[in-house]
N, C-alpha and C. Protein backbone atom coordinates (compact mmCIF):
# COMPACT_ATOMS: atom_id res chain seq x y z
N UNK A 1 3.00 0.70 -28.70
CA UNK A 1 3.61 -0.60 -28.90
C UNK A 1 4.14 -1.14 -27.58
N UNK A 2 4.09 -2.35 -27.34
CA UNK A 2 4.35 -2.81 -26.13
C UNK A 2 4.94 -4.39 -26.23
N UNK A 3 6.12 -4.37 -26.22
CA UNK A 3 6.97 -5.65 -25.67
C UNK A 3 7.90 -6.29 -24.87
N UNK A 4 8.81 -6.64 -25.05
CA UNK A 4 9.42 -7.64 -24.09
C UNK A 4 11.43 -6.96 -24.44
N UNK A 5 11.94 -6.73 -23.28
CA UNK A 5 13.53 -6.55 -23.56
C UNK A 5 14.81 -6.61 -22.43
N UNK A 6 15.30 -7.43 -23.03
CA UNK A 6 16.51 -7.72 -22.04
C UNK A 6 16.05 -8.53 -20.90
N UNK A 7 15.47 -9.41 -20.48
CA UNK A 7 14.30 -9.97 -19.72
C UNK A 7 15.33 -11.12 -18.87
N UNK A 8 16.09 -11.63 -19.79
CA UNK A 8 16.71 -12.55 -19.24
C UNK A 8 18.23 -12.84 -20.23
N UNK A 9 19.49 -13.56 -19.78
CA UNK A 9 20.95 -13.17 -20.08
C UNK A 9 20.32 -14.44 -21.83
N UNK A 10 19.84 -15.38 -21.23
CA UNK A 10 19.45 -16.64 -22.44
C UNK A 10 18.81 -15.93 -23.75
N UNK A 11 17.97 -15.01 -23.29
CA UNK A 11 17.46 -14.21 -24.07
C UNK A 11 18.17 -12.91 -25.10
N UNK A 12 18.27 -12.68 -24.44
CA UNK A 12 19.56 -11.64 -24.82
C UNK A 12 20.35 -12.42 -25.83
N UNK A 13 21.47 -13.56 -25.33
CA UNK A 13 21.76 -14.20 -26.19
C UNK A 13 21.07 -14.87 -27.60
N UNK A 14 20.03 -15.06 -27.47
CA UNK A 14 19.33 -15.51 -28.55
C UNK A 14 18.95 -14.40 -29.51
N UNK A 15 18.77 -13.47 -29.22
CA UNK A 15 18.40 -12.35 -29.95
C UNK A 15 19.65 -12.08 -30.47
N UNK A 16 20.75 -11.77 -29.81
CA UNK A 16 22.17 -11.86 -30.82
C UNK A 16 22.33 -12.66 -31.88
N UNK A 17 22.12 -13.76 -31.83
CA UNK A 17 22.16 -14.96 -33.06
C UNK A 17 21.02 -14.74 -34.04
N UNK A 18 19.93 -14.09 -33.67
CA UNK A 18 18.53 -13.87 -34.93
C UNK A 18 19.30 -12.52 -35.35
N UNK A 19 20.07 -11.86 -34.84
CA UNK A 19 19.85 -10.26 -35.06
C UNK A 19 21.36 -10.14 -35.19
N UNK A 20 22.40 -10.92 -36.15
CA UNK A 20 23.52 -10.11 -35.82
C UNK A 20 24.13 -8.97 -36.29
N UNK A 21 23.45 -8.49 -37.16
CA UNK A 21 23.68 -6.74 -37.55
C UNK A 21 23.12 -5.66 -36.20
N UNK A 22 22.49 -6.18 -35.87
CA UNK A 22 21.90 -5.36 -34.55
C UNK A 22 23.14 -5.10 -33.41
N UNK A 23 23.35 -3.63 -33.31
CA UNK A 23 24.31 -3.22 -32.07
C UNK A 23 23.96 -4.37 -30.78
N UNK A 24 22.83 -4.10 -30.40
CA UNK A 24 22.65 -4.71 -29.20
C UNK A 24 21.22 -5.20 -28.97
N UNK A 25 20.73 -5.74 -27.96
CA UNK A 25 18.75 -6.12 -28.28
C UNK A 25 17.79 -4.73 -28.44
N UNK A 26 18.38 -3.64 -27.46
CA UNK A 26 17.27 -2.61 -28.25
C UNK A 26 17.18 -2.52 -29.28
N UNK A 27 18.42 -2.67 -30.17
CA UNK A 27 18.72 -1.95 -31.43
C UNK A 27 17.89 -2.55 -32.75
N UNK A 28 17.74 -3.73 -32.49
CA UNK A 28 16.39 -4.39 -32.78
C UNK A 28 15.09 -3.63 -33.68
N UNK A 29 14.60 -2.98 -32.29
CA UNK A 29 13.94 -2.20 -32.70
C UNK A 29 13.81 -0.93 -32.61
N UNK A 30 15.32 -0.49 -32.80
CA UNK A 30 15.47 1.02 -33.06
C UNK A 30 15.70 0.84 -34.68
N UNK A 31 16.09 -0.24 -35.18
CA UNK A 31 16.80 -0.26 -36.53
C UNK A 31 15.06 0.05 -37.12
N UNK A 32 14.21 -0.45 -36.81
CA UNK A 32 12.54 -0.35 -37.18
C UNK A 32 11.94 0.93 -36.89
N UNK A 33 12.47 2.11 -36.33
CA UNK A 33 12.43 2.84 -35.63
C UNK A 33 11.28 2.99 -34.87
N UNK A 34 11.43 1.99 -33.77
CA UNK A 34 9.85 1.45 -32.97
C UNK A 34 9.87 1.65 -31.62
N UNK A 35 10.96 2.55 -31.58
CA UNK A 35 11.54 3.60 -30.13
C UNK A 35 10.77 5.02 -30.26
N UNK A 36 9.49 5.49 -28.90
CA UNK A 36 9.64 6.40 -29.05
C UNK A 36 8.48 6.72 -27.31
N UNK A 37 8.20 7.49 -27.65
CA UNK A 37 6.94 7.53 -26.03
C UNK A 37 6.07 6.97 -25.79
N UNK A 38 5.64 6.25 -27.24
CA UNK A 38 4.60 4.97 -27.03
C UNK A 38 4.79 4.24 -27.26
N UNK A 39 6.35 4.06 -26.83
CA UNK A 39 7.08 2.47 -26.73
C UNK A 39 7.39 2.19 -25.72
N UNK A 40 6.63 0.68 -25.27
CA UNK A 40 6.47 0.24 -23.91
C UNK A 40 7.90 -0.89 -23.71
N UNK A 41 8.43 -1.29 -23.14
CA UNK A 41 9.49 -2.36 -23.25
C UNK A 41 9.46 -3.15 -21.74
N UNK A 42 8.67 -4.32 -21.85
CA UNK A 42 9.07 -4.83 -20.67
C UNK A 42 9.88 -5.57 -19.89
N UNK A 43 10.52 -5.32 -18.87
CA UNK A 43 11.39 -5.88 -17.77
C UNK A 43 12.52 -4.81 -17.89
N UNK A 44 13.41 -5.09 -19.34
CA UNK A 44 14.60 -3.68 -19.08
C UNK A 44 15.71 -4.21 -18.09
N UNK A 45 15.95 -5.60 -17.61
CA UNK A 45 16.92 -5.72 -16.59
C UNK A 45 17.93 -5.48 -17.00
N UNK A 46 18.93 -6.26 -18.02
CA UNK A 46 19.78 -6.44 -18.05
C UNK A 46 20.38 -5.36 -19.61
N UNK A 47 19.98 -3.80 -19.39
CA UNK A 47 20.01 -3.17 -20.63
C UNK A 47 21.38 -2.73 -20.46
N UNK A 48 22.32 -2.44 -21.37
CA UNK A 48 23.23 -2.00 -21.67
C UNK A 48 23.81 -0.40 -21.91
N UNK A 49 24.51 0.46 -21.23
CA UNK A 49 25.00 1.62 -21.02
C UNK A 49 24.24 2.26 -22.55
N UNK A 50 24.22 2.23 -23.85
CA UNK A 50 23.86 2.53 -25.35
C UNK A 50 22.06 2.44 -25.00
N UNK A 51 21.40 1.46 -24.47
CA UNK A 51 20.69 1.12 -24.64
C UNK A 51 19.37 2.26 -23.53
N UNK A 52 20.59 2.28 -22.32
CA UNK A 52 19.32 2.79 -21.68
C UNK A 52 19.81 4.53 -22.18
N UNK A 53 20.55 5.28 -22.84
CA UNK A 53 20.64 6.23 -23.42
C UNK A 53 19.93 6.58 -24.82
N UNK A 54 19.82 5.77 -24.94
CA UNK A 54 18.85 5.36 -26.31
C UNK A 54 17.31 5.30 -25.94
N UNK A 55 16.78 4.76 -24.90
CA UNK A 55 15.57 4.44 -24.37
C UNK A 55 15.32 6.41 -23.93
N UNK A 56 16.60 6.39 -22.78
CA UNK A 56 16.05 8.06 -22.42
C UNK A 56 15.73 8.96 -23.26
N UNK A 57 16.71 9.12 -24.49
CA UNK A 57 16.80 10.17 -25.97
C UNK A 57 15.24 9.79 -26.19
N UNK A 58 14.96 8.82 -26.67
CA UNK A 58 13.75 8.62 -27.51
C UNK A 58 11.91 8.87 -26.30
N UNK A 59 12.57 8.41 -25.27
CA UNK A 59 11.62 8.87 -24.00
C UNK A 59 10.53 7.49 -23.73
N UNK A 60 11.20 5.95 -24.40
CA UNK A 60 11.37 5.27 -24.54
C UNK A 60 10.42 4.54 -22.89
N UNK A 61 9.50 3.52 -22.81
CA UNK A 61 9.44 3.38 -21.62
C UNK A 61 9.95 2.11 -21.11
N UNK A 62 10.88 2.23 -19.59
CA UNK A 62 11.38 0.67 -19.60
C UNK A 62 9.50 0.19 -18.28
N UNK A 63 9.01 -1.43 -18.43
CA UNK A 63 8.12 -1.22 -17.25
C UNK A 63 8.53 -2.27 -16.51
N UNK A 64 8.34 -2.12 -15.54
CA UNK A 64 8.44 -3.02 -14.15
C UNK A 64 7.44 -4.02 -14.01
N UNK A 65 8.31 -5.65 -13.90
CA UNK A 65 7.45 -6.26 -14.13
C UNK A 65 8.35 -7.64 -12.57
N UNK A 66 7.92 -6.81 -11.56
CA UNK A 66 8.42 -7.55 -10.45
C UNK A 66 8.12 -9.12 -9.91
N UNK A 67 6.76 -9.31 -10.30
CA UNK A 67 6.79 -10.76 -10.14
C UNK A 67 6.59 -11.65 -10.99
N UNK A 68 6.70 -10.95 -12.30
CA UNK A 68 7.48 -12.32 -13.10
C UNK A 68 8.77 -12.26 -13.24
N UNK A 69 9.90 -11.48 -12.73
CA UNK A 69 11.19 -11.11 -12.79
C UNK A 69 11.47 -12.08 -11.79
N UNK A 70 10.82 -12.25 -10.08
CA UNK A 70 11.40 -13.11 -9.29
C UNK A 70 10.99 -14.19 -9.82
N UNK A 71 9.47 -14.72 -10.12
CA UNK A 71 9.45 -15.97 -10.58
C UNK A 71 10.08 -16.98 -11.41
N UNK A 72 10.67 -16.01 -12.38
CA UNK A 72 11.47 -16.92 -13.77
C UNK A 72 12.89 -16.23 -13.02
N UNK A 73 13.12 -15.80 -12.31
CA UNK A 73 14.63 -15.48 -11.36
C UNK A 73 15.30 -14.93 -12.40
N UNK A 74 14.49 -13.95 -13.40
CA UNK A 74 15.43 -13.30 -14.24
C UNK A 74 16.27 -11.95 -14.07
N UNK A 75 16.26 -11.59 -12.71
CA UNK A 75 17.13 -10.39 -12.54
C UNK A 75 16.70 -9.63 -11.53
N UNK A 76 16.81 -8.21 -11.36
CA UNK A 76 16.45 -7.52 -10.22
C UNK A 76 16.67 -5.53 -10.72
N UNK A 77 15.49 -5.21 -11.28
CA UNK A 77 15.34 -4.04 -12.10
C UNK A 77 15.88 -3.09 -10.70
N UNK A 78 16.64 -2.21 -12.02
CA UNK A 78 17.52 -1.24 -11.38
C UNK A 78 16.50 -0.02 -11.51
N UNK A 79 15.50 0.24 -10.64
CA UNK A 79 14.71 1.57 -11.21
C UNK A 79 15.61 3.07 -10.64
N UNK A 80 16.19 3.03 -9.74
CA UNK A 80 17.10 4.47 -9.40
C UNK A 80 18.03 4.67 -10.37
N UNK A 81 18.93 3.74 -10.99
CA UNK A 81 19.71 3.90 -12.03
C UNK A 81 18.73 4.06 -13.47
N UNK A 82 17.81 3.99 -13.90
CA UNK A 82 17.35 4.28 -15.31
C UNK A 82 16.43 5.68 -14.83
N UNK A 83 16.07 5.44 -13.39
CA UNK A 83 15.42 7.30 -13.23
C UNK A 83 17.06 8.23 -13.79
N UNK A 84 18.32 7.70 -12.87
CA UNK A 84 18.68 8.91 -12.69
C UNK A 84 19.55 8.44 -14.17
N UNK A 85 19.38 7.91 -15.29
CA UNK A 85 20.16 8.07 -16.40
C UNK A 85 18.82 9.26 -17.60
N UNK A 86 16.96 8.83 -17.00
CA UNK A 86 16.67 9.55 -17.81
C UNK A 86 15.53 9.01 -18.40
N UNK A 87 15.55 7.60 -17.71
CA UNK A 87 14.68 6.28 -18.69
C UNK A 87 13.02 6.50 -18.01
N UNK A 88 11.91 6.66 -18.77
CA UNK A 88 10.14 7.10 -17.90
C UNK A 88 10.75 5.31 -17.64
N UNK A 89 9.98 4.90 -16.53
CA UNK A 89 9.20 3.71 -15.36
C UNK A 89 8.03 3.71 -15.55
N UNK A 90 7.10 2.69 -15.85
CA UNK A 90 5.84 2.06 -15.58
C UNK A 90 5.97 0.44 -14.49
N UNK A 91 4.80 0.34 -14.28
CA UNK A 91 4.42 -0.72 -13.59
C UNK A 91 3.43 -1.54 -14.43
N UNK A 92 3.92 -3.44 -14.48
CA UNK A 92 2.64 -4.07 -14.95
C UNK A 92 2.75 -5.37 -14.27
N UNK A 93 2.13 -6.16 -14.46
CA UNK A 93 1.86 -7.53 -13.49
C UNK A 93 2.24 -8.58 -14.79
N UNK A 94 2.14 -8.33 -15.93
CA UNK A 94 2.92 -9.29 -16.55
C UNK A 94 2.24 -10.88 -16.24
N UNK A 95 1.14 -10.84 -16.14
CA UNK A 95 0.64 -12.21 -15.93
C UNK A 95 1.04 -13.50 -16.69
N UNK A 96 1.62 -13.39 -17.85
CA UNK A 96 1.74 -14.41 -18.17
C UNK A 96 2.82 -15.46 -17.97
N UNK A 97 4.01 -14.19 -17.44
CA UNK A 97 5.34 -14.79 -16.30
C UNK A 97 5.13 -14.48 -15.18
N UNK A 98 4.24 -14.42 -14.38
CA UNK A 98 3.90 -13.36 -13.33
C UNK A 98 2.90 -14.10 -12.13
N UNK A 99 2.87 -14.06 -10.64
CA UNK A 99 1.51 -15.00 -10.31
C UNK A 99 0.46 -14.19 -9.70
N UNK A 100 -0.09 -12.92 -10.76
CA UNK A 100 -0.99 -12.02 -9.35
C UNK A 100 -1.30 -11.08 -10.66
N UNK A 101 -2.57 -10.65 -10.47
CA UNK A 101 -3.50 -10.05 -11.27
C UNK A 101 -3.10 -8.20 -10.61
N UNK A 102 -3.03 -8.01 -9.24
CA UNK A 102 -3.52 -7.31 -8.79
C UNK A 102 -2.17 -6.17 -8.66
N UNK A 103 -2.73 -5.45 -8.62
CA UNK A 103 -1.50 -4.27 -8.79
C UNK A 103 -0.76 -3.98 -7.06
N UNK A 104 -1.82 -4.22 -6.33
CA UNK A 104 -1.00 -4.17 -4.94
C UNK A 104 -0.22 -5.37 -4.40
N UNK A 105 -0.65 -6.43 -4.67
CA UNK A 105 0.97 -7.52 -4.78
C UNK A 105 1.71 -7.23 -5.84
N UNK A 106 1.02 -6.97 -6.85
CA UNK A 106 3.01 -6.19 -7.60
C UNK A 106 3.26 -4.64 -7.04
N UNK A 107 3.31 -4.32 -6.11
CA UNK A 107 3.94 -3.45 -5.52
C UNK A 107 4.60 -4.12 -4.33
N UNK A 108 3.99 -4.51 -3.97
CA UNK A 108 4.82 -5.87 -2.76
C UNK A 108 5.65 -6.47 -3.14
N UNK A 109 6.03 -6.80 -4.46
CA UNK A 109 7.16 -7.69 -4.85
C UNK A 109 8.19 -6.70 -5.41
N UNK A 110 7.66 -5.16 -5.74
CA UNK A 110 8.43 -4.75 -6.48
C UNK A 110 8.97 -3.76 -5.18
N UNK A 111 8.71 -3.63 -4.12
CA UNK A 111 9.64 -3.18 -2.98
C UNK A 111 10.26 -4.20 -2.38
N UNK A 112 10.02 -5.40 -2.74
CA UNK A 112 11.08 -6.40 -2.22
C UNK A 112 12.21 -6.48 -3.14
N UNK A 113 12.13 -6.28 -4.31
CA UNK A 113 12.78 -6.60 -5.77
C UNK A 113 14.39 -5.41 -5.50
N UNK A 114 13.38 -3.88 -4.97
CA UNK A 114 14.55 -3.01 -4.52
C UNK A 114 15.03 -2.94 -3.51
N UNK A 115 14.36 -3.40 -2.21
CA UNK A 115 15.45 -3.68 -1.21
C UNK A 115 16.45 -4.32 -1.54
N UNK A 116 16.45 -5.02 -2.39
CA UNK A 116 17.73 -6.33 -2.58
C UNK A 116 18.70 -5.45 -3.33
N UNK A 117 17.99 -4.48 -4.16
CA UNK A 117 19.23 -3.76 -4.64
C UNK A 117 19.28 -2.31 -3.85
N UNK A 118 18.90 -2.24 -2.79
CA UNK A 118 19.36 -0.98 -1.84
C UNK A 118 18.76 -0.06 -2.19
N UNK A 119 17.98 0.03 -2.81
CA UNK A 119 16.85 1.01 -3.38
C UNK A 119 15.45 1.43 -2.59
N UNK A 120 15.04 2.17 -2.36
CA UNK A 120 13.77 2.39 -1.45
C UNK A 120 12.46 2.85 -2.43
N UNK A 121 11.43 2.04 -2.02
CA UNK A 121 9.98 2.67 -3.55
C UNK A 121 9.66 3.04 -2.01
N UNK A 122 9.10 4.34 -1.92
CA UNK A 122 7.71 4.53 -1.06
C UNK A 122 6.56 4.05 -1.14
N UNK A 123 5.75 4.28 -0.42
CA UNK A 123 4.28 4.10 -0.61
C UNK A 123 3.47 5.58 -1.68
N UNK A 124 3.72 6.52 -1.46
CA UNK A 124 3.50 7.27 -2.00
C UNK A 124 3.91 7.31 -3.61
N UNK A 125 4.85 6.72 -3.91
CA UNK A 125 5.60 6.16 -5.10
C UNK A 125 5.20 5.04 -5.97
N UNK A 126 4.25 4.54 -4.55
CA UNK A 126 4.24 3.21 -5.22
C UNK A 126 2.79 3.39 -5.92
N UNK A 127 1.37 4.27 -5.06
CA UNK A 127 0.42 4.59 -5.45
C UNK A 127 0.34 5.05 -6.80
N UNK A 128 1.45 6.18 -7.17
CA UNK A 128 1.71 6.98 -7.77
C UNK A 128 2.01 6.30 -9.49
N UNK A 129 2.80 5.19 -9.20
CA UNK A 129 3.15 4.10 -10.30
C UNK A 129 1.58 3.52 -11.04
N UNK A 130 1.11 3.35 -10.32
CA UNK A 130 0.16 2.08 -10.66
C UNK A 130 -1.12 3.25 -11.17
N UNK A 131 -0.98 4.53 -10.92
CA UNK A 131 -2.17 5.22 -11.58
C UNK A 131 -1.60 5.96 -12.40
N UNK A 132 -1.11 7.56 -12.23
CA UNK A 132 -0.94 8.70 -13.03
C UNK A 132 0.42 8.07 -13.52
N UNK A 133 1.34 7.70 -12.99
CA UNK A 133 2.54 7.55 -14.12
C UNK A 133 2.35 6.09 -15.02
N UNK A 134 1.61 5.47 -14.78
CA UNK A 134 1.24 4.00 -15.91
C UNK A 134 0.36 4.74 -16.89
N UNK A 135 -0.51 5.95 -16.74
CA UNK A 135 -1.29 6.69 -17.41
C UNK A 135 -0.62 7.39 -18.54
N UNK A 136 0.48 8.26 -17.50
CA UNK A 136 1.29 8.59 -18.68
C UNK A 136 2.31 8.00 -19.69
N UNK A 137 2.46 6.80 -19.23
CA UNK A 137 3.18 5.70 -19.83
C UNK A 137 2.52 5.58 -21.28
N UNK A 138 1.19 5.64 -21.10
CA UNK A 138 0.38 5.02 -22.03
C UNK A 138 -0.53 6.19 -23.02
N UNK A 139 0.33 7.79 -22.46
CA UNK A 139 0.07 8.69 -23.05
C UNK A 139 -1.54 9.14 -22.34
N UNK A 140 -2.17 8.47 -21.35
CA UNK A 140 -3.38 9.12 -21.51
C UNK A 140 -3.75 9.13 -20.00
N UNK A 141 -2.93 10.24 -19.96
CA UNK A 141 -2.95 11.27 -18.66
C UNK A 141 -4.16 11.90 -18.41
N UNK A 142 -4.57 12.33 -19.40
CA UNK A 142 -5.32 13.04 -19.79
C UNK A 142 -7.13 12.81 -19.12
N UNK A 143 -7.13 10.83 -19.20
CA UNK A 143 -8.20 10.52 -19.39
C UNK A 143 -8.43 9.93 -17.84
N UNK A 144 -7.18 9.15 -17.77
CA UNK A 144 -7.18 7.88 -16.36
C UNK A 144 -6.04 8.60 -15.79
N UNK A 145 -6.13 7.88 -14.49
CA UNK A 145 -4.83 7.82 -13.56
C UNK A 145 -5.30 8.90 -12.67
N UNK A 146 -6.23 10.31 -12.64
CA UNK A 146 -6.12 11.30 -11.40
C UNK A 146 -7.59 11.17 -11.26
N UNK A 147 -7.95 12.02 -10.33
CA UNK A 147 -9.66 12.35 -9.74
C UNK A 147 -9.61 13.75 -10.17
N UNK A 148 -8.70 14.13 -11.15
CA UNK A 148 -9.12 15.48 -11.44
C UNK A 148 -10.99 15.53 -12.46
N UNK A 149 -11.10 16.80 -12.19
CA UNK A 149 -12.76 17.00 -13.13
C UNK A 149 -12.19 16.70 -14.54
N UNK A 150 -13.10 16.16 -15.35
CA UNK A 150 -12.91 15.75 -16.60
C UNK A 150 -12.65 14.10 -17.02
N UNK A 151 -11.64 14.00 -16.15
CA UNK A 151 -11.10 12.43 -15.74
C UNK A 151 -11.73 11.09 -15.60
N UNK A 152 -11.94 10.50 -16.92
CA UNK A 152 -13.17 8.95 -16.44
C UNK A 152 -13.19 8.80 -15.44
N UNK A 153 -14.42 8.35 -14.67
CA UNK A 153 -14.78 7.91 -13.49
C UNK A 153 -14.48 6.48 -13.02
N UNK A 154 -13.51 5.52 -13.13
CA UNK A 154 -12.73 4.48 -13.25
C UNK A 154 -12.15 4.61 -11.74
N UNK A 155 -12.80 4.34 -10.95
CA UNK A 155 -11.94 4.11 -9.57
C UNK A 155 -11.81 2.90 -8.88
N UNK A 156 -10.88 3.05 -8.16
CA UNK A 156 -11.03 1.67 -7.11
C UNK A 156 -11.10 1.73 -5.75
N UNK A 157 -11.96 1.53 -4.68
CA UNK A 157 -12.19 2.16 -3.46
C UNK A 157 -11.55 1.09 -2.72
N UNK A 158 -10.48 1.10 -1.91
CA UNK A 158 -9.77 0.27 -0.92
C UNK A 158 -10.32 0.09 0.29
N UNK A 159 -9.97 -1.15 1.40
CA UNK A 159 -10.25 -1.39 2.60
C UNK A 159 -8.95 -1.79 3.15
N UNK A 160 -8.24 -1.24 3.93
CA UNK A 160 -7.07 -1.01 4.23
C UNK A 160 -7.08 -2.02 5.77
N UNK A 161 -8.21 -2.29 6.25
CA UNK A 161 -8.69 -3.09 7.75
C UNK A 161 -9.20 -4.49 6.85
N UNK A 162 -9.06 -4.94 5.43
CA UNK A 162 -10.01 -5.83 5.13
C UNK A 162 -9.50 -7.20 5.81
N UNK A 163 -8.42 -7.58 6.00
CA UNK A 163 -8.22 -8.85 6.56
C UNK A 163 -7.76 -8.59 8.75
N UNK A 164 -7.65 -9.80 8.66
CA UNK A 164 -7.37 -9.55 10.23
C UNK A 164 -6.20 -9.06 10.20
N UNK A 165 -5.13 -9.59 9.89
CA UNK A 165 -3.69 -8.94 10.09
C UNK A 165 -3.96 -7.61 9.52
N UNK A 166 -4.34 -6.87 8.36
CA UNK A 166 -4.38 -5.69 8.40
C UNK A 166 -5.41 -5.00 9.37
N UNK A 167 -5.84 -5.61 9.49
CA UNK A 167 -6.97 -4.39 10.76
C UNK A 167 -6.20 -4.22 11.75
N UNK A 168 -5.28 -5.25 12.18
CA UNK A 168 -4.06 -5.67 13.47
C UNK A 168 -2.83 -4.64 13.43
N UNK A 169 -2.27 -4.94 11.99
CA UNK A 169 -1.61 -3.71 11.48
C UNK A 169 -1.83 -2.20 11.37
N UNK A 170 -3.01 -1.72 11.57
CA UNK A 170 -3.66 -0.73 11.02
C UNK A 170 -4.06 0.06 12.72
N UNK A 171 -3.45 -0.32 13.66
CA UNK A 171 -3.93 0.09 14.74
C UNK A 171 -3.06 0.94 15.15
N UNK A 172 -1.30 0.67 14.52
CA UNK A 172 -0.37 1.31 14.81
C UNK A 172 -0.29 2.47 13.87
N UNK A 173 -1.28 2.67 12.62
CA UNK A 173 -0.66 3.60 11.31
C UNK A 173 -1.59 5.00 12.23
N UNK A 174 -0.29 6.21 11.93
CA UNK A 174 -0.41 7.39 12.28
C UNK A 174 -0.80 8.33 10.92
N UNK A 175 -0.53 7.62 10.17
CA UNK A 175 -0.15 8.68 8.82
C UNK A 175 -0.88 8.40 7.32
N UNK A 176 -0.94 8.82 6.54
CA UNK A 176 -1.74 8.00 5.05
C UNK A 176 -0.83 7.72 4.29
N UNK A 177 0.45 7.78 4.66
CA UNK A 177 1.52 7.17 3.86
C UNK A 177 1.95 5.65 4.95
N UNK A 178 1.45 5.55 5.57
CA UNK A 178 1.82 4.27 6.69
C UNK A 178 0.66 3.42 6.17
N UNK A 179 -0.85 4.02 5.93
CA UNK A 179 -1.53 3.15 5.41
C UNK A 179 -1.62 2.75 4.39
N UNK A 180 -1.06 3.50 3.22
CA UNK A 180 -0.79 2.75 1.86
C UNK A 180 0.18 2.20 1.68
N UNK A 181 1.05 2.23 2.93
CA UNK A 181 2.46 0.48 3.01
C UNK A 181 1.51 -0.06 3.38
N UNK A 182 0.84 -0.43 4.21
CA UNK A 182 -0.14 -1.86 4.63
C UNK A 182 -0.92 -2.16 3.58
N UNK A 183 -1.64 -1.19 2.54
CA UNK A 183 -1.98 -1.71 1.68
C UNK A 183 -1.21 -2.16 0.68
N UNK A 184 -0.26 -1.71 0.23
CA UNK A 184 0.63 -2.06 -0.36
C UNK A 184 1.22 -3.59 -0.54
N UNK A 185 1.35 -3.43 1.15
CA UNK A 185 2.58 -4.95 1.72
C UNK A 185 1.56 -5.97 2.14
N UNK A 186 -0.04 -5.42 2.36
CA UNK A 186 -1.02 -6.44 2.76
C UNK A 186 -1.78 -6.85 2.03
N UNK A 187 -1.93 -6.14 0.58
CA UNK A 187 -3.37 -6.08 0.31
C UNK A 187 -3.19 -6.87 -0.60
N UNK A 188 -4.76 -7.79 -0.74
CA UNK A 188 -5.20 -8.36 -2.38
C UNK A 188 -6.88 -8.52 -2.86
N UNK A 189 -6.93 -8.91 -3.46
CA UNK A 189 -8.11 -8.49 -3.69
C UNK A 189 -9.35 -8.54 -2.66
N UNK A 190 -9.27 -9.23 -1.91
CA UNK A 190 -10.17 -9.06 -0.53
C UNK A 190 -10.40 -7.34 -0.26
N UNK A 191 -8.53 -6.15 -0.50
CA UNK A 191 -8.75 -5.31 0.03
C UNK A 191 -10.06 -4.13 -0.95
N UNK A 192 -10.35 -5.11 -2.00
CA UNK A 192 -10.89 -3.81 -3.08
C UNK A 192 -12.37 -4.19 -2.34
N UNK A 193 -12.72 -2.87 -2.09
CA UNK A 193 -14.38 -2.58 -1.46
C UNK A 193 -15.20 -2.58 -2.60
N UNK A 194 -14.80 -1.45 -3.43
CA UNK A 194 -15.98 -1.39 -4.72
C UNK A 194 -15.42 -0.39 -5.77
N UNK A 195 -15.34 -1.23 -6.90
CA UNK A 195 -15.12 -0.60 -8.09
C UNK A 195 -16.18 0.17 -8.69
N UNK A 196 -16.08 1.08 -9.52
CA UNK A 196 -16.85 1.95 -10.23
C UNK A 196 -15.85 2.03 -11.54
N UNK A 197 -16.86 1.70 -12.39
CA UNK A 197 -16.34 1.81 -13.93
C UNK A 197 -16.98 2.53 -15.01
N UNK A 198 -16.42 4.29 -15.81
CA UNK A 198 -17.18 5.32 -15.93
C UNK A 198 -18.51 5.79 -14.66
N UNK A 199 -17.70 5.63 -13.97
CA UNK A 199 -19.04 6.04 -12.89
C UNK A 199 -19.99 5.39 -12.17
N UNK A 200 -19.92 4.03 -12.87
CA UNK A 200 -21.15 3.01 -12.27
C UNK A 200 -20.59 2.34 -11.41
N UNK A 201 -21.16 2.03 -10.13
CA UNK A 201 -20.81 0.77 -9.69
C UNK A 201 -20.76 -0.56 -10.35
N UNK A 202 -19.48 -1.21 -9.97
CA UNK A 202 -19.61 -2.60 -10.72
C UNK A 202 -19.24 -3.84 -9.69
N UNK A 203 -18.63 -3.73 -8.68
CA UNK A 203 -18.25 -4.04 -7.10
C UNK A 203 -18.22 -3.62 -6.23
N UNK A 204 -18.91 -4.34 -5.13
CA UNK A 204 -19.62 -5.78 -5.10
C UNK A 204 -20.99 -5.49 -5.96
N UNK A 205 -21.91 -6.06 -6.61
CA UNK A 205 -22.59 -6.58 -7.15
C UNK A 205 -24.04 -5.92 -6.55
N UNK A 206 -25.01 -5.21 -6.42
CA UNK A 206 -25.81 -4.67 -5.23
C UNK A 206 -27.04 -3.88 -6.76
């Protein structure tokens, strides 16, 4: 199951007035009991001390949804405080409040989102989000998210030199954690070389 919570203060409020037997907006849909590991909840900004204890107990997922959070200026997700209360993190692009398809500008917005709150995402963290832990978000670890054997063949092959400023950028990187900040902080779809989907090529077109 996958929806929408605590997203914005207007919101919040409105859900008080549809829901006033409800403790608080999770409670919503804990009263349904629609809390559990394959419950997705997106944004999570503005959750309440009950709420994100409630999300952790149940294993509950809050996901990160960084650029429709700056766009509609609805808040600034606390991801160090719901790691260290207990709460799983996913990543999604949220397109429909959101202006970017691509998972490496929402990693760009969502390390800008935590600088502001003093928070640091790595690059290694950030890779890490957008495959095996969105996998396990979605319970299926199993299938997507690693290059382990067994594992659909669903990849995405990067170009980390694809524009000029990154090739410019890319002269100084020593390390493979320096080059997945440039991809990270540079990349969009220009940087994807060629997809393979179950195994086939499907990009570029050949």
């Amino acid at each position: 199951m996958q929806t929408h919570l605590s997203e914005n203060h207007a919101e919040i409020e409105l859900t008080k007035e549809l829901y006033q037997s409800a403790r608080d907006y999770l409670d919503v849909y804990q009263m349904y009991d629609l809390l559990g590991e394959k419950s997705l909840f997106g944004h999570c900004i503005h959750l309440n001390e009950r709420e994100r204890e409630a999300m952790a107990d149940t294993k509950s997922v809050a996901v990160f949804c960084p650029t429709s959070n700056l766009f509609l200026g609805s808040g600034l997700f606390d991801q160090d405080g719901l790691r260290e209360q207990g709460v799983r993190i996913s990543v999604a692009t949220d397109i429909g409040g959101g202006t970017s398809y691509s998972m490496l500008k929402t990693m760009d917005e969502a390390y800008k989102v935590l600088q502001l709150r003093g928070q640091i995402l790595s690059p290694l963290q950030s890779f890490y989000m957008m495959t095996l832990s969105n996998a396990r978000a979605l319970s299926l670890e199993g299938k997507i998210g690693t290059l382990e054997k067994g594992s659909e063949a669903d990849v995405v092959v990067l170009n980390s030199s694809a524009t000029p400023a990154m090739k410019l950028r890319m002269e100084t990187v020593e390390t493979i954690s320096e080059e997945l900040f440039v991809l990270q902080t540079m990349g969009d779809d220009r940087t994807v070389a060629n997809v393979y989907v179950a195994g086939q090529q499907r990009h570029p077109d050949i």
